[in-house]
C-alpha atoms as a PDB file:
ATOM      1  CA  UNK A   1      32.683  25.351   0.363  1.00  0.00           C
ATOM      2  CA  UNK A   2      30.807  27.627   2.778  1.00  0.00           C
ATOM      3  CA  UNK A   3      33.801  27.420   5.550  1.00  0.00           C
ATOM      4  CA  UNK A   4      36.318  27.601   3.133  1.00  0.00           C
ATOM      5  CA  UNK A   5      35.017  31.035   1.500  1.00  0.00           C
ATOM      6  CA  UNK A   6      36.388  33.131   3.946  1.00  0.00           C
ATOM      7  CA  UNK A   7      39.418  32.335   3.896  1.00  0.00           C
ATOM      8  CA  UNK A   8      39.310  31.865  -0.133  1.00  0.00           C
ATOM      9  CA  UNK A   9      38.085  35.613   0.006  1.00  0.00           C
ATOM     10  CA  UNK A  10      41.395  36.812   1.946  1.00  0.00           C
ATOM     11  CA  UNK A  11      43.438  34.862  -0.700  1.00  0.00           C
ATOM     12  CA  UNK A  12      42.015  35.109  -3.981  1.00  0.00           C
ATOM     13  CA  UNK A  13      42.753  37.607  -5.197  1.00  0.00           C
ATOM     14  CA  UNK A  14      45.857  38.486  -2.509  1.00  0.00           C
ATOM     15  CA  UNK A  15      44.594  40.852  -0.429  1.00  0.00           C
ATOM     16  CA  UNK A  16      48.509  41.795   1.772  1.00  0.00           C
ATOM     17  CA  UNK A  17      50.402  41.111  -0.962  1.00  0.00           C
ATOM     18  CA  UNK A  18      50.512  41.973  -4.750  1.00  0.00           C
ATOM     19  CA  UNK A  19      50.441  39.233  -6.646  1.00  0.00           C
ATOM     20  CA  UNK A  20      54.308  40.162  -8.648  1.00  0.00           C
ATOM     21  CA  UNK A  21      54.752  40.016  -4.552  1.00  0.00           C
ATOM     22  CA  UNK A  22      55.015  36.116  -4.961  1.00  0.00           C
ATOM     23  CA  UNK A  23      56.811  33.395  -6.693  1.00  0.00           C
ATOM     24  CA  UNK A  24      55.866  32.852 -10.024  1.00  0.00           C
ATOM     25  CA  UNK A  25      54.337  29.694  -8.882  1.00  0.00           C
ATOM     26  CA  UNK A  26      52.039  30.963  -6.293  1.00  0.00           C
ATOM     27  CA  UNK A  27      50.938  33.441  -8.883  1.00  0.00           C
ATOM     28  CA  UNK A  28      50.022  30.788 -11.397  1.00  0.00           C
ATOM     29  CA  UNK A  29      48.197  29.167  -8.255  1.00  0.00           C
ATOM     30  CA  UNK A  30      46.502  32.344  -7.437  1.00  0.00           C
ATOM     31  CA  UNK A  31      44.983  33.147 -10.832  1.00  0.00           C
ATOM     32  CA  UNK A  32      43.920  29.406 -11.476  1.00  0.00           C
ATOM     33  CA  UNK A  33      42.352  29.337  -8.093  1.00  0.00           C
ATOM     34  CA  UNK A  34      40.658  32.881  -8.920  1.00  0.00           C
ATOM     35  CA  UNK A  35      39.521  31.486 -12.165  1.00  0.00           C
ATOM     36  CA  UNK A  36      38.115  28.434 -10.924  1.00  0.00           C
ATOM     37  CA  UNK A  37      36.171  30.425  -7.905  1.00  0.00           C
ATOM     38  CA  UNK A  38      35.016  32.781 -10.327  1.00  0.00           C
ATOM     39  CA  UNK A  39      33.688  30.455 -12.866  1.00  0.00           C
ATOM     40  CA  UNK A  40      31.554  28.521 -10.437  1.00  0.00           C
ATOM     41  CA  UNK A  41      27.991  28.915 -10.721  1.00  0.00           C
ATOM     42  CA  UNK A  42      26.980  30.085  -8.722  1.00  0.00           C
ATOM     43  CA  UNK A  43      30.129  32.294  -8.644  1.00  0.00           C
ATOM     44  CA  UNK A  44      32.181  31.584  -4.998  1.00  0.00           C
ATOM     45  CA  UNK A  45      32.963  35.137  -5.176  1.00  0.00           C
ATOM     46  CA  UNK A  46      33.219  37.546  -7.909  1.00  0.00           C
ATOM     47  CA  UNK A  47      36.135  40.492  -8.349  1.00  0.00           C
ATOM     48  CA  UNK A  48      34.625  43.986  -7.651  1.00  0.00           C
ATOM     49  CA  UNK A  49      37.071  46.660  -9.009  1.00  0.00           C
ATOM     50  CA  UNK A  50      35.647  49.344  -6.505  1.00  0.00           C
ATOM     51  CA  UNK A  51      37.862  47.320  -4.324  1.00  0.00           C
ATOM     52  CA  UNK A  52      41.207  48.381  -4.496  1.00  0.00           C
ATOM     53  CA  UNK A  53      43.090  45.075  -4.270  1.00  0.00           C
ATOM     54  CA  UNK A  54      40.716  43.375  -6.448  1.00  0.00           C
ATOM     55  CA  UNK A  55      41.399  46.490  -9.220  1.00  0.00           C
ATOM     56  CA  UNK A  56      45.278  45.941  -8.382  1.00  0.00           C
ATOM     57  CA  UNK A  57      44.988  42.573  -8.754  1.00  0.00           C
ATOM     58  CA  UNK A  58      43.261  42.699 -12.669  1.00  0.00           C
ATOM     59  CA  UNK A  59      45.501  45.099 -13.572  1.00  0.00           C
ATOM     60  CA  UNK A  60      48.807  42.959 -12.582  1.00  0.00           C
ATOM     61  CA  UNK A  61      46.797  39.578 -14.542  1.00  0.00           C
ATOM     62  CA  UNK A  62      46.211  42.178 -17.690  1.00  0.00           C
ATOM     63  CA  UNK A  63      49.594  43.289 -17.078  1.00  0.00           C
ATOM     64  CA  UNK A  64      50.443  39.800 -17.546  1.00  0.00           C
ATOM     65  CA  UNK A  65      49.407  39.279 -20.630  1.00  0.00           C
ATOM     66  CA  UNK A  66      50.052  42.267 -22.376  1.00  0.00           C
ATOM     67  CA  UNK A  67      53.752  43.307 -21.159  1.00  0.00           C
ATOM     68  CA  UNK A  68      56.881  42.145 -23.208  1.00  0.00           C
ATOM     69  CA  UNK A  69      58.863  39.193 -21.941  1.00  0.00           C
ATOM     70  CA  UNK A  70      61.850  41.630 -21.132  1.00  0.00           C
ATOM     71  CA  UNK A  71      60.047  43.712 -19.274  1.00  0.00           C
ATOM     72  CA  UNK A  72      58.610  41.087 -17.602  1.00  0.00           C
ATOM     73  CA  UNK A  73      61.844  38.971 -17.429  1.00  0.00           C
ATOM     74  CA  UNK A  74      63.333  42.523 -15.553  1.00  0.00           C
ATOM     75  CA  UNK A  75      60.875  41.854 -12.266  1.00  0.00           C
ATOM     76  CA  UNK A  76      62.369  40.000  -9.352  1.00  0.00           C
ATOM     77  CA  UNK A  77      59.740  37.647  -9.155  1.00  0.00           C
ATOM     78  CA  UNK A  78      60.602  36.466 -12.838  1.00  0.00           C
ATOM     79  CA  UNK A  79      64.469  36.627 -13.288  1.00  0.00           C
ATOM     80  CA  UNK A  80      64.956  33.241 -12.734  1.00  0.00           C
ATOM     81  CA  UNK A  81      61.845  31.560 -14.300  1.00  0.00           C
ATOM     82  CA  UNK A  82      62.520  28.968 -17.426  1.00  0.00           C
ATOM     83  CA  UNK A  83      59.208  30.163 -19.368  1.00  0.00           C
ATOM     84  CA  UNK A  84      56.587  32.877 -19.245  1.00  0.00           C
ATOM     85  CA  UNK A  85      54.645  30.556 -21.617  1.00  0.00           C
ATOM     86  CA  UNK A  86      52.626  28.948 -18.126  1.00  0.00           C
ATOM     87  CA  UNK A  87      52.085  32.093 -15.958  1.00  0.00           C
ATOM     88  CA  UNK A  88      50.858  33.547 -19.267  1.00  0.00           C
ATOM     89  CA  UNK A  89      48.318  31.226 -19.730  1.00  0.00           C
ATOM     90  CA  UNK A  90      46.894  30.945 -16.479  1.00  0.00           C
ATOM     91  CA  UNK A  91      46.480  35.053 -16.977  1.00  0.00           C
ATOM     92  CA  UNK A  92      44.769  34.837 -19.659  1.00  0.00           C
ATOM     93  CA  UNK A  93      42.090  32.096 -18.528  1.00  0.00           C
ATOM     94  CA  UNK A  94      41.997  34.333 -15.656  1.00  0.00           C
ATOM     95  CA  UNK A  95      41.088  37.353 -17.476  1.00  0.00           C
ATOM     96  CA  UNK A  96      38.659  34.887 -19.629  1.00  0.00           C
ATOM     97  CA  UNK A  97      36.717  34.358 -16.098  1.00  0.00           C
ATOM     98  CA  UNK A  98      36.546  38.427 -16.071  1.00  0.00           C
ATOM     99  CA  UNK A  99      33.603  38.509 -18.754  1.00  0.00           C
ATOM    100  CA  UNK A 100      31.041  39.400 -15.876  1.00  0.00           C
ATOM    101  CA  UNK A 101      32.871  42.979 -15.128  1.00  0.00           C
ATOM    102  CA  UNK A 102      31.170  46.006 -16.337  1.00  0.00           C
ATOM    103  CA  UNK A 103      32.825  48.268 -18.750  1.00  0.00           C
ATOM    104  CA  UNK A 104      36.454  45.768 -19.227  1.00  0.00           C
ATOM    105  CA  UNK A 105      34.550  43.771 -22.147  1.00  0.00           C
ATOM    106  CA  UNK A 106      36.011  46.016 -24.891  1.00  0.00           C
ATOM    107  CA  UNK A 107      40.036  45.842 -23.194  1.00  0.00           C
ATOM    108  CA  UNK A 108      39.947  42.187 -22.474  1.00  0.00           C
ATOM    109  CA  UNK A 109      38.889  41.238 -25.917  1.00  0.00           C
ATOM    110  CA  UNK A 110      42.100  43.578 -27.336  1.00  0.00           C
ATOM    111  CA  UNK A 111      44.326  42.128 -24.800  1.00  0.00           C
ATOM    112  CA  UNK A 112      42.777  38.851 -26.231  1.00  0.00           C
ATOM    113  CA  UNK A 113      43.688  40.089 -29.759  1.00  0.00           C
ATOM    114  CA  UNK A 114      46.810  40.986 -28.761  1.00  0.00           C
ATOM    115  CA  UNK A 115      48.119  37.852 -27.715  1.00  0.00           C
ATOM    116  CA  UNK A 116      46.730  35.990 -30.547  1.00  0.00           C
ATOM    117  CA  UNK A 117      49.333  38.376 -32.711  1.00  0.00           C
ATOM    118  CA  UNK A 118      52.589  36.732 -29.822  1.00  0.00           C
ATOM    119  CA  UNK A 119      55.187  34.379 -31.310  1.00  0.00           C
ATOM    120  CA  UNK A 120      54.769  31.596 -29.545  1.00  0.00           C
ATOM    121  CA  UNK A 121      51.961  29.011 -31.047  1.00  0.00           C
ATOM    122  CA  UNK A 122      51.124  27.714 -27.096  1.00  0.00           C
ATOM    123  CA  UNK A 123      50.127  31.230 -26.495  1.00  0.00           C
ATOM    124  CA  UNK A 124      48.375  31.765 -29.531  1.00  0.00           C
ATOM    125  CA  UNK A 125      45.906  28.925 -28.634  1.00  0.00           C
ATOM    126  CA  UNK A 126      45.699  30.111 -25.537  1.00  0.00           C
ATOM    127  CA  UNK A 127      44.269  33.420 -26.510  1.00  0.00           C
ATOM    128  CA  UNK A 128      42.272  31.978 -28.597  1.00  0.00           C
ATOM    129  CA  UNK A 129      40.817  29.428 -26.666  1.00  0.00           C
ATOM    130  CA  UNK A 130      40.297  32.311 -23.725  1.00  0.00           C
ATOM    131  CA  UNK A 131      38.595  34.868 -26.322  1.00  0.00           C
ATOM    132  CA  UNK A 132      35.967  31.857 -26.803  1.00  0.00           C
ATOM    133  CA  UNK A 133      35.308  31.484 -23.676  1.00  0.00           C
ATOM    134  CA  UNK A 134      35.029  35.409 -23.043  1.00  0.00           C
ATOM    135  CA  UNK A 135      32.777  36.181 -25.927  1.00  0.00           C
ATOM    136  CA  UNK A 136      30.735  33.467 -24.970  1.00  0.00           C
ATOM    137  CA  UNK A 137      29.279  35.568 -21.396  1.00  0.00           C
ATOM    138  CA  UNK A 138      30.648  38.891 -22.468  1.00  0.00           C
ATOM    139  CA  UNK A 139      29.129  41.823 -24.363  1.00  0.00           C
ATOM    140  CA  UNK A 140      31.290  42.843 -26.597  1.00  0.00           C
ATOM    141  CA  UNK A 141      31.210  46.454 -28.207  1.00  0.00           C
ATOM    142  CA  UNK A 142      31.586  45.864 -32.758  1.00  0.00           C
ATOM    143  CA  UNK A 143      33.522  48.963 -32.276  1.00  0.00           C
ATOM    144  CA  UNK A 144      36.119  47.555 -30.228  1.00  0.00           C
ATOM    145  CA  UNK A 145      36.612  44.287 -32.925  1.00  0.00           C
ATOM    146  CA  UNK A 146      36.500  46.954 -35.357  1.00  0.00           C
ATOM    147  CA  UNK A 147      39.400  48.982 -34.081  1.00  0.00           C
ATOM    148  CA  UNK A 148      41.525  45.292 -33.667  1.00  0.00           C
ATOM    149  CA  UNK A 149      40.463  44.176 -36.989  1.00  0.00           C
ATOM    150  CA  UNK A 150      41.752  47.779 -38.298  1.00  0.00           C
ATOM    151  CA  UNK A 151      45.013  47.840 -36.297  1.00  0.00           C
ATOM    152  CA  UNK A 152      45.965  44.304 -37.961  1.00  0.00           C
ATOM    153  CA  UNK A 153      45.031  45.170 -41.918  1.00  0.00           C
ATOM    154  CA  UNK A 154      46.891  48.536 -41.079  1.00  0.00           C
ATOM    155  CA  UNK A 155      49.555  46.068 -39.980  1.00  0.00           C
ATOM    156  CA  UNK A 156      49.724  43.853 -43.118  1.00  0.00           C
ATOM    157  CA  UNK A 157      49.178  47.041 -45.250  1.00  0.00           C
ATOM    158  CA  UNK A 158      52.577  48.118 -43.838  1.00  0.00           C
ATOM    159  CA  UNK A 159      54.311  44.885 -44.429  1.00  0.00           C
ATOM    160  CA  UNK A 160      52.897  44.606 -48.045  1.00  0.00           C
ATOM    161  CA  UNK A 161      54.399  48.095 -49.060  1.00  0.00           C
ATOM    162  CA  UNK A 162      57.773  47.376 -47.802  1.00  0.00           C
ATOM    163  CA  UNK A 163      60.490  46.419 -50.806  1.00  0.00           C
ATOM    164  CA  UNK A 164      61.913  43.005 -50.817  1.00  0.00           C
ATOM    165  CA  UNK A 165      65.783  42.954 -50.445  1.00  0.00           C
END
């Protein structure tokens, strides 16, 4: 791999472009290839969010999995793409890779339990599947699972008072 890492290191994560910059995809390309290089051991190269494309680049993958599928659907890069359900995924396994980053442990495990609460059953999995993977090489603050664990019986509190029609 040793001739290949420079030129891996220009191109995952983008270092010109944004990744939204691309075709949906190259995107899905880009995080799988940033997942895979990340989850080596030893580690090809790891993201360092003192660097500002790197930081750009987590944000847009976070972005990924949090935003709403119209607001996503809204981008240029997206307009015409059948399903969000693949580019999703790859996001979150990319994020899943992230568990080495200082001080992200507590937002990537609500993003994580965030997407568990999505529609769609694929994604669900997903999420699921990613938060094992993350919680197996992260530190994870009891606060933050706390404040998720809250938000949701806050949730179902709310559902439970509402009158049946």
């Amino acid at each position: 791999m040793e001739p290949h890492k420079k030129v891996l290191g220009d191109m995952v994560p983008p270092k010109t472009h944004y990744l939204r910059h691309h075709a949906a995809n190259a995107q899905i390309g880009i995080m799988e290839g940033n997942t895979f290089c990340t989850t080596l051991t030893p580690r090809l190269f790891a993201i360092d969010l003192a660097m500002k494309e790197h930081e750009v680049f987590f944000k847009e993958v976070q972005n990924l999995c949090e935003a709403s599928d119209e607001a996503l659907l809204k981008m240029p890069c997206y307009k015409n793409i059948g399903s969000l359900v693949p580019l999703r995924k790859a996001a979150m396994r990319a994020l899943a890779a992230c568990h080495y980053l200082p001080n992200c442990s507590d937002k990537i495990f609500t993003t994580f339990y965030q997407c568990l609460e999505k529609e769609n059953e694929e994604l669900q999995e997903a999420a699921f599947q990613c938060m094992k993977t993350f919680v197996a090489g992260a530190q994870i603050d009891m606060n933050a699972v706390s404040l998720c664990r809250g938000d949701r019986t806050q949730f179902l509190g709310q559902i439970e008072s509402k009158p049946l029609k």
